[in-house]
Protein backbone atom coordinates (compact mmCIF):
# COMPACT_ATOMS: atom_id res chain seq x y z
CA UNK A 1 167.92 19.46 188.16
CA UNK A 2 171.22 20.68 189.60
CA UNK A 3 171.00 23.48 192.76
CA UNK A 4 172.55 26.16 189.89
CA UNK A 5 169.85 25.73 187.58
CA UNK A 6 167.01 25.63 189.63
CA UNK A 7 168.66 28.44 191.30
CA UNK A 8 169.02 30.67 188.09
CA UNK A 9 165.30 29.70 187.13
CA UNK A 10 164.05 31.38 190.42
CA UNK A 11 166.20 34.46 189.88
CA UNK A 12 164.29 35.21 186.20
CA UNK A 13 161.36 33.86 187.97
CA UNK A 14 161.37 36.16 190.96
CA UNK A 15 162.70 39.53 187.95
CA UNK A 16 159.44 38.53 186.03
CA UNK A 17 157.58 39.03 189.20
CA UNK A 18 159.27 41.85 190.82
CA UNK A 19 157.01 44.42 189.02
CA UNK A 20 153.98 42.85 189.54
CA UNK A 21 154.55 41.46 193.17
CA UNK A 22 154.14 44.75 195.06
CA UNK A 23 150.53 45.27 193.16
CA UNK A 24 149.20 42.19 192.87
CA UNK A 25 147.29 41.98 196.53
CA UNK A 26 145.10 44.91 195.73
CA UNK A 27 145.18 44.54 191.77
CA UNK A 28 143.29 41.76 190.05
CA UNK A 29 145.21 41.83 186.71
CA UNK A 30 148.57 41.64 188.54
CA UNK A 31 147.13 39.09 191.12
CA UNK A 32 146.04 36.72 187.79
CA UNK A 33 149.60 37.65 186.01
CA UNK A 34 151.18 36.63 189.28
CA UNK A 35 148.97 33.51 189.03
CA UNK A 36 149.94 32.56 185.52
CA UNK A 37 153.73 33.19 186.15
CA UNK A 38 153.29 30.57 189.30
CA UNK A 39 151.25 27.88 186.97
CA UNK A 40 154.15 28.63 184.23
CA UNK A 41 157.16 28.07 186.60
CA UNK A 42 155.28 24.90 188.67
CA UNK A 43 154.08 23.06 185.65
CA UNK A 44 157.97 23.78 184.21
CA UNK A 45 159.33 22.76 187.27
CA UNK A 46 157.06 18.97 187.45
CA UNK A 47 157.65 18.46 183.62
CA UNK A 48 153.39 18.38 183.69
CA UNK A 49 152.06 16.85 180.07
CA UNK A 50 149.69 19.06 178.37
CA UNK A 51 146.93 17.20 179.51
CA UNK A 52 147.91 17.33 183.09
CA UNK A 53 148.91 21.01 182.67
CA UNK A 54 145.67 21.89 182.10
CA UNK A 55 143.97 19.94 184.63
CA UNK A 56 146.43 21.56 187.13
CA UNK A 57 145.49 25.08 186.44
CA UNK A 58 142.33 24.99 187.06
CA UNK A 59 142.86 23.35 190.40
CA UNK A 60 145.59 25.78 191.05
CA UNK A 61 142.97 28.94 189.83
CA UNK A 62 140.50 27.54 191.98
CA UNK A 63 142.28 26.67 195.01
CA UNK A 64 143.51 30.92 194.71
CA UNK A 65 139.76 31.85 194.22
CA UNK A 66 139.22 29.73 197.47
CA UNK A 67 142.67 31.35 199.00
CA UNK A 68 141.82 34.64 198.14
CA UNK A 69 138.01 34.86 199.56
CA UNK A 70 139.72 33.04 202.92
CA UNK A 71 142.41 36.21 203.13
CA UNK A 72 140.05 38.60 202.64
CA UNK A 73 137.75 37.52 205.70
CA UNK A 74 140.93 36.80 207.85
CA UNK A 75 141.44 40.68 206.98
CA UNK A 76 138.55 41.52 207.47
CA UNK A 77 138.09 39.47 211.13
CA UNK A 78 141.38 41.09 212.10
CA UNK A 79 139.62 44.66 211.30
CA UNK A 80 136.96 43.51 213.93
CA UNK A 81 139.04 41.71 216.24
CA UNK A 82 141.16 45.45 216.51
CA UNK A 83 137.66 47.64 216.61
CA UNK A 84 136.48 45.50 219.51
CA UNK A 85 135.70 47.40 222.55
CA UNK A 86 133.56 45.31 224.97
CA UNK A 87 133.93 41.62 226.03
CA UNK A 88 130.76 41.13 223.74
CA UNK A 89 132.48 42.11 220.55
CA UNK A 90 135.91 40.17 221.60
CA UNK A 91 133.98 37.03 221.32
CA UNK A 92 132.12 37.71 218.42
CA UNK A 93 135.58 38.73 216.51
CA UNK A 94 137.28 35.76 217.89
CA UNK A 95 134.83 33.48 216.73
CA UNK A 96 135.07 35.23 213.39
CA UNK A 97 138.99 34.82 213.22
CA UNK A 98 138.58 31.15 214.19
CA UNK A 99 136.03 30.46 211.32
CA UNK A 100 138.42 32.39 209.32
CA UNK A 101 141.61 30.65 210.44
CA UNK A 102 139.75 27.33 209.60
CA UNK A 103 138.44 28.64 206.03
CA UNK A 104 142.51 29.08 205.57
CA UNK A 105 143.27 25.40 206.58
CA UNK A 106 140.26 24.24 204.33
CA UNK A 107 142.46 25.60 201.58
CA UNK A 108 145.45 24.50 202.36
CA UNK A 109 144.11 20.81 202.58
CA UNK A 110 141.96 21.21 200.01
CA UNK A 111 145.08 21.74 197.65
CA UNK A 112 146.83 18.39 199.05
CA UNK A 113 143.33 16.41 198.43
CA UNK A 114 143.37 17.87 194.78
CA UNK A 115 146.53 17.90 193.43
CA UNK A 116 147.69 14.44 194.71
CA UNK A 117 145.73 11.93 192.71
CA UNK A 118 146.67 14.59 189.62
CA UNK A 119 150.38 14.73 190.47
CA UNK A 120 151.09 11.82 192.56
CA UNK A 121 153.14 11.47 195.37
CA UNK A 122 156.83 11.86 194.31
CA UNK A 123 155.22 15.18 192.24
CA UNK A 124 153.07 16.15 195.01
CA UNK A 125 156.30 16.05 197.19
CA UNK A 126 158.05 18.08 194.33
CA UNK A 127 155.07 20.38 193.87
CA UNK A 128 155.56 21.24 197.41
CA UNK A 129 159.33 22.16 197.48
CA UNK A 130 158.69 24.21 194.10
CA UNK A 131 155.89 26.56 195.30
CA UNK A 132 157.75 26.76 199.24
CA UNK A 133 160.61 27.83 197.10
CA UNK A 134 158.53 30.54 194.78
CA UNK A 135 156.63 31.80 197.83
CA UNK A 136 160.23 32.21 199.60
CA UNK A 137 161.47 34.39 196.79
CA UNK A 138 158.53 36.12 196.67
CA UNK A 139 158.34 36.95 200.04
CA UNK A 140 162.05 38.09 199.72
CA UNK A 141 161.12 40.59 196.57
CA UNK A 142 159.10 42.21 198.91
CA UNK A 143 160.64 42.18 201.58
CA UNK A 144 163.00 44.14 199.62
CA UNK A 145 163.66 47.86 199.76
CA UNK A 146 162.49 48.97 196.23
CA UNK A 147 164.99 49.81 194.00
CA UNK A 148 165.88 54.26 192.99
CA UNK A 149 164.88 54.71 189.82
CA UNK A 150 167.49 56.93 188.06
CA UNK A 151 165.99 60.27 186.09
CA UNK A 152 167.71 61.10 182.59
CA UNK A 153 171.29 60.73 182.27
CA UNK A 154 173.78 63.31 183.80
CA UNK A 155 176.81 62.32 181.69
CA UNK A 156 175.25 64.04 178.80
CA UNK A 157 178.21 65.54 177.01
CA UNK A 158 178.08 68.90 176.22
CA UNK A 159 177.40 70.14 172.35
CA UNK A 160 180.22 70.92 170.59
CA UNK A 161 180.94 74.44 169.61
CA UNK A 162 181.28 75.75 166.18
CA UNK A 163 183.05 78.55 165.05
């Protein structure tokens, strides 16, 4: 697929997800509409068979089940790592955030020990560059100072007058 094309299919890609990407850490219907949209563009993006398709999203719903319960204790060992006021509680906190940080790199192997014998290696390898790519974008949309919304139109024209 040609740099243009791929190009274009991130830019309607990253539109689709532009609404949705601001709400979907604290809302669970965005989060999973977010989640479909990724499976979508991926499995598009490998040329996955049906069969394979399905296989892969279920990996890919589990390994964000697994991703999301490892965020929310990395939040939630940060929150104790910043209330921390004796030496006591510094170590407890840090040994928190390491079990944390290692729950995250459990994930993140966990998804190359999954989807390579489904995908692979040369798909694996493409997998890869597709979802840095997506994540990039995604990161960039909000990043991005949200667009102003424009109220009713001020180039009404005025009603005609009759005599």
């Amino acid at each position: 697929m040609s740099f243009a094309r791929h190009l274009s299919i991130l830019m309607i890609a990253a539109f689709i997800a532009a609404p949705i990407a601001s709400r979907a850490a604290s809302d669970p219907k965005e989060r999973s509409r977010l989640e479909e949209l990724f499976i979508w563009k991926a499995s598009e993006e490998l040329k996955l068979p049906p069969a394979e398709e399905t296989k892969f999203t279920e990996i890919i719903k589990s390994l964000n089940a697994s991703r999301h319960a490892a965020s929310e204790e990395m939040d939630a060992a940060v929150k104790d790592l910043d209330s921390a006021k004796t030496k006591a509680d510094a170590d407890k906190a840090l040994a928190r955030h390491r079990a944390a940080l290692k729950a995250v790199q459990a994930v993140q192997t966990s998804e190359l020990d999954k989807l390579k014998p489904l995908l692979g290696s040369e798909k694996m390898a493409r997998y890869l560059v597709v979802k840095t790519a997506l994540l990039e974008k995604l990161k960039s949309l909000l990043s991005a100072p949200a667009p102003a919304q424009t109220t009713a139109s001020k180039s009404e024209a005025p009603a005609a007058e009759t005599k």
